[in-house]
N, C-alpha and C. Protein backbone atom coordinates (compact mmCIF):
# COMPACT_ATOMS: atom_id res chain seq x y z
N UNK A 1 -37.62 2.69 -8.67
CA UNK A 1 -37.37 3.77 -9.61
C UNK A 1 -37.18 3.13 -11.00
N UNK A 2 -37.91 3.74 -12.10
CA UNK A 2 -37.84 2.98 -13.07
C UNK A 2 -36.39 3.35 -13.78
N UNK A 3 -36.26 2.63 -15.08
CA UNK A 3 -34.79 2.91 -15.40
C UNK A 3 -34.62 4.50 -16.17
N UNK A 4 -35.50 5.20 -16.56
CA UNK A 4 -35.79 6.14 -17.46
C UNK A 4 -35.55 7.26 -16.33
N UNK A 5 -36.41 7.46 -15.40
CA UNK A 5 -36.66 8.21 -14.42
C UNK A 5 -34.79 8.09 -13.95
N UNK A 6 -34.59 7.47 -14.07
CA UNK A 6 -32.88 7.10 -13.41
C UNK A 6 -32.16 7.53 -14.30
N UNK A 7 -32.20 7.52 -15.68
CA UNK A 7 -31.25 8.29 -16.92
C UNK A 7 -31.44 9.65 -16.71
N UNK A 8 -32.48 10.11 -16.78
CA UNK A 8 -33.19 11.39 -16.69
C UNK A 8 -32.33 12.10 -15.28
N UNK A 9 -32.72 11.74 -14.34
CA UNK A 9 -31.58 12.14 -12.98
C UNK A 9 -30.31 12.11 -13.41
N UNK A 10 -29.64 11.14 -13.85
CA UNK A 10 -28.17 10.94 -14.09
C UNK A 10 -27.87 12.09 -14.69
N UNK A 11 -29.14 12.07 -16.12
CA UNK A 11 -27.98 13.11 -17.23
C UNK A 11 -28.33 15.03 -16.52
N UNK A 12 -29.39 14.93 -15.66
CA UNK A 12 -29.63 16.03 -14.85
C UNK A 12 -28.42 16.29 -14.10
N UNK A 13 -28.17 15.84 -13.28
CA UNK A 13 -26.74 15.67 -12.47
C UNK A 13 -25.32 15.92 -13.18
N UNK A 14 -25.37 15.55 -13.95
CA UNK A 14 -24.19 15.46 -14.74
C UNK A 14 -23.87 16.11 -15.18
N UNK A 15 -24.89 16.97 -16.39
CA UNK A 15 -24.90 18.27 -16.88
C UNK A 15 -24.58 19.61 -15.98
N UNK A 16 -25.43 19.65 -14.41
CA UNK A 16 -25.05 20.37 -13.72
C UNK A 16 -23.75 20.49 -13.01
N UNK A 17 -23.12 19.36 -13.28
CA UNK A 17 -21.60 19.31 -12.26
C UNK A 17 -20.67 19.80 -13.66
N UNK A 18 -21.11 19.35 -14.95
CA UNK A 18 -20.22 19.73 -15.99
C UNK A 18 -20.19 21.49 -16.21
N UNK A 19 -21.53 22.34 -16.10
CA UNK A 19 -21.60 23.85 -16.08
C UNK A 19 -20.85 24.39 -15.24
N UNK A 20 -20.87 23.57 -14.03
CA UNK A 20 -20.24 24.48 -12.59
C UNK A 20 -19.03 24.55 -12.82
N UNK A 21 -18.44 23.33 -13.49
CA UNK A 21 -16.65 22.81 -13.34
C UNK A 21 -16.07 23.89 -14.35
N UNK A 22 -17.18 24.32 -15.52
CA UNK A 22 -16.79 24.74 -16.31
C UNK A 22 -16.77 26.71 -16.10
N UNK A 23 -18.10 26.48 -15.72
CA UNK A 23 -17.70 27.84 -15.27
C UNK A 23 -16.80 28.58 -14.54
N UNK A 24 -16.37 27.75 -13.65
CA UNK A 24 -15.22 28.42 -13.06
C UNK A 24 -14.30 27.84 -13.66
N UNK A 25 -13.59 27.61 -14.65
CA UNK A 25 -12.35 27.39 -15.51
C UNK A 25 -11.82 26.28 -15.34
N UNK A 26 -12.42 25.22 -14.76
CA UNK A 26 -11.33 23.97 -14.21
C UNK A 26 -11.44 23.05 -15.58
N UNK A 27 -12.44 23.15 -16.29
CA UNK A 27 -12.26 22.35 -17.31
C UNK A 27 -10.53 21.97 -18.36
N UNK A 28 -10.33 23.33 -18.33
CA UNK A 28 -8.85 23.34 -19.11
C UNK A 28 -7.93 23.34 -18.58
N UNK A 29 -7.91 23.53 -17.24
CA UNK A 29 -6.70 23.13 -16.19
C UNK A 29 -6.54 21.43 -16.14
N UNK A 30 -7.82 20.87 -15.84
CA UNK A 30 -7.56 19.71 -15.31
C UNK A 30 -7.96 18.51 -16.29
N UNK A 31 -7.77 19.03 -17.69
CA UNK A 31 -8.06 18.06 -18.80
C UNK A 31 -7.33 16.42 -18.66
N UNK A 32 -6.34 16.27 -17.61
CA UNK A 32 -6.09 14.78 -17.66
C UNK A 32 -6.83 14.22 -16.85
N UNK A 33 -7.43 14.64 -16.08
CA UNK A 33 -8.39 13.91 -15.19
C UNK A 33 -9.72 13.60 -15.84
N UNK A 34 -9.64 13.96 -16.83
CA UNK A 34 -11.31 13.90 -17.46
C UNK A 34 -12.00 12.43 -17.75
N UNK A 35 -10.76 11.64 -17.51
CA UNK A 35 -11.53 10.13 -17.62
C UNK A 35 -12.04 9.62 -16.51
N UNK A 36 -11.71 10.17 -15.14
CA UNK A 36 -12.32 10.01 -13.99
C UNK A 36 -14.16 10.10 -14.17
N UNK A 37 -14.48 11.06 -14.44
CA UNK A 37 -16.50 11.17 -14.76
C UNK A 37 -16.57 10.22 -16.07
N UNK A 38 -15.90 10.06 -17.30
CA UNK A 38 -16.30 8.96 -17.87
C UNK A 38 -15.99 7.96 -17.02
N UNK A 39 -15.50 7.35 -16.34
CA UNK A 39 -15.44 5.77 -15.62
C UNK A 39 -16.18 5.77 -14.65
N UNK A 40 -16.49 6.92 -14.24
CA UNK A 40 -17.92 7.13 -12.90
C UNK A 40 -19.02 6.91 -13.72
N UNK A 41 -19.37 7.28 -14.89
CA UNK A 41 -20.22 7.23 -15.34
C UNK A 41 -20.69 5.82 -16.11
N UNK A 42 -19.52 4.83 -16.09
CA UNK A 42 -19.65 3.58 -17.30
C UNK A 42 -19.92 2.44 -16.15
N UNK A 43 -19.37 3.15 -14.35
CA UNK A 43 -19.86 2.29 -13.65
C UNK A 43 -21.37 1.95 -12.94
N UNK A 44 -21.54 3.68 -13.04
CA UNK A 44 -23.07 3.44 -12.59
C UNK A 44 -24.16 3.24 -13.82
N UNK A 45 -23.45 3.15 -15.05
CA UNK A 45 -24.47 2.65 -16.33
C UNK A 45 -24.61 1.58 -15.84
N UNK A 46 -23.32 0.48 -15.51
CA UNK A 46 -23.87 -1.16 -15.20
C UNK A 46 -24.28 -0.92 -13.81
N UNK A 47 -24.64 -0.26 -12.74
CA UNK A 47 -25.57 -0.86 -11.79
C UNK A 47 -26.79 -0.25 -12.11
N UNK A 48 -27.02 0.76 -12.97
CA UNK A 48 -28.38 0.86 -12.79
C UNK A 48 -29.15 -0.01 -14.04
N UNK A 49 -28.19 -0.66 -14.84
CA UNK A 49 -28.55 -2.11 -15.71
C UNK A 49 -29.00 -3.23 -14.61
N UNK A 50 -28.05 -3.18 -13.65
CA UNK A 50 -28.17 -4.90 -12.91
C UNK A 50 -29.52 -4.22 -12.22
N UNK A 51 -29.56 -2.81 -11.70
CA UNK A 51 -30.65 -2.95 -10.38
C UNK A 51 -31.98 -2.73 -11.46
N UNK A 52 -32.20 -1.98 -12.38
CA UNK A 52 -33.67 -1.34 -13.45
C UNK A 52 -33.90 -2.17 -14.34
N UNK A 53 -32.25 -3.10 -15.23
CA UNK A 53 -32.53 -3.97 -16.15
C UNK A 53 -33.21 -5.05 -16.41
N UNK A 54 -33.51 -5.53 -17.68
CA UNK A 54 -34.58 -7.03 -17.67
C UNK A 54 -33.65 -7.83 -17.29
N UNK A 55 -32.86 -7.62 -17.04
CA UNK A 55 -31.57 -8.87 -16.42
C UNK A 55 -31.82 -9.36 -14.80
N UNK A 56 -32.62 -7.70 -14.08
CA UNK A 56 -32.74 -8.30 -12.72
C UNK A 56 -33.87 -8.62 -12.58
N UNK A 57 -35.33 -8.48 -13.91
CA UNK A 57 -36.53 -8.71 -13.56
C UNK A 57 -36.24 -10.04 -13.75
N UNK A 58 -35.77 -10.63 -14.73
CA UNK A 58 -35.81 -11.89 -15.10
C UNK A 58 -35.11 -12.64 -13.99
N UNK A 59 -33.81 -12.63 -13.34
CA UNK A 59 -33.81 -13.20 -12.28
C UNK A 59 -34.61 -13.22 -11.16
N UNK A 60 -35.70 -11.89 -10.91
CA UNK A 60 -36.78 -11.92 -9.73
C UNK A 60 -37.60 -13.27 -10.02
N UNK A 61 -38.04 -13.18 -11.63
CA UNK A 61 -39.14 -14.23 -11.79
C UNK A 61 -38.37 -15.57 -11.74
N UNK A 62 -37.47 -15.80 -11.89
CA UNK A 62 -36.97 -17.28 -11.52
C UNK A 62 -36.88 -17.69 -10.28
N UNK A 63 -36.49 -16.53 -9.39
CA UNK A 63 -36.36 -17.12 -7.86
C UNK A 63 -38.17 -17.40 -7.22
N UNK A 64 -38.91 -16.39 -7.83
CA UNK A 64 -40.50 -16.48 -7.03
C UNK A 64 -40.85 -17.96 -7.50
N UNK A 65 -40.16 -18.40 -8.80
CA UNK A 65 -41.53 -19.71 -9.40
C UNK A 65 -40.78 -20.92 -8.16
């Protein structure tokens, strides 16, 4: 999966869990929890860096030579 195709899903996903939460009112109830989806979100930024990034192509091509 390329890395684009993988942002594109993420911010798809994300947006839809943010409408639902919101539509039914939980947004302003549960405003201290709101750093929970930012830290879900800052963790799967770095794996889909290590698994899509030039960081893991470039280690592929060192292990093949």
């Amino acid at each position: 999966m390329k890395k684009g195709t993988f942002d594109l899903i993420f911010i798809a996903v994300s947006t839809g869990i943010l409408l639902l939460i919101s539509s039914y009112g939980y947004l302003e109830k549960y405003m201290a929890f709101s750093l929970i989806p930012i830290l879900i979100a800052y963790f799967l930024g770095q794996f889909s860096e290590r698994k899509f990034g030039t960081h893991a192509k470039s280690k592929e091509d060192r292990t093949e030579s």
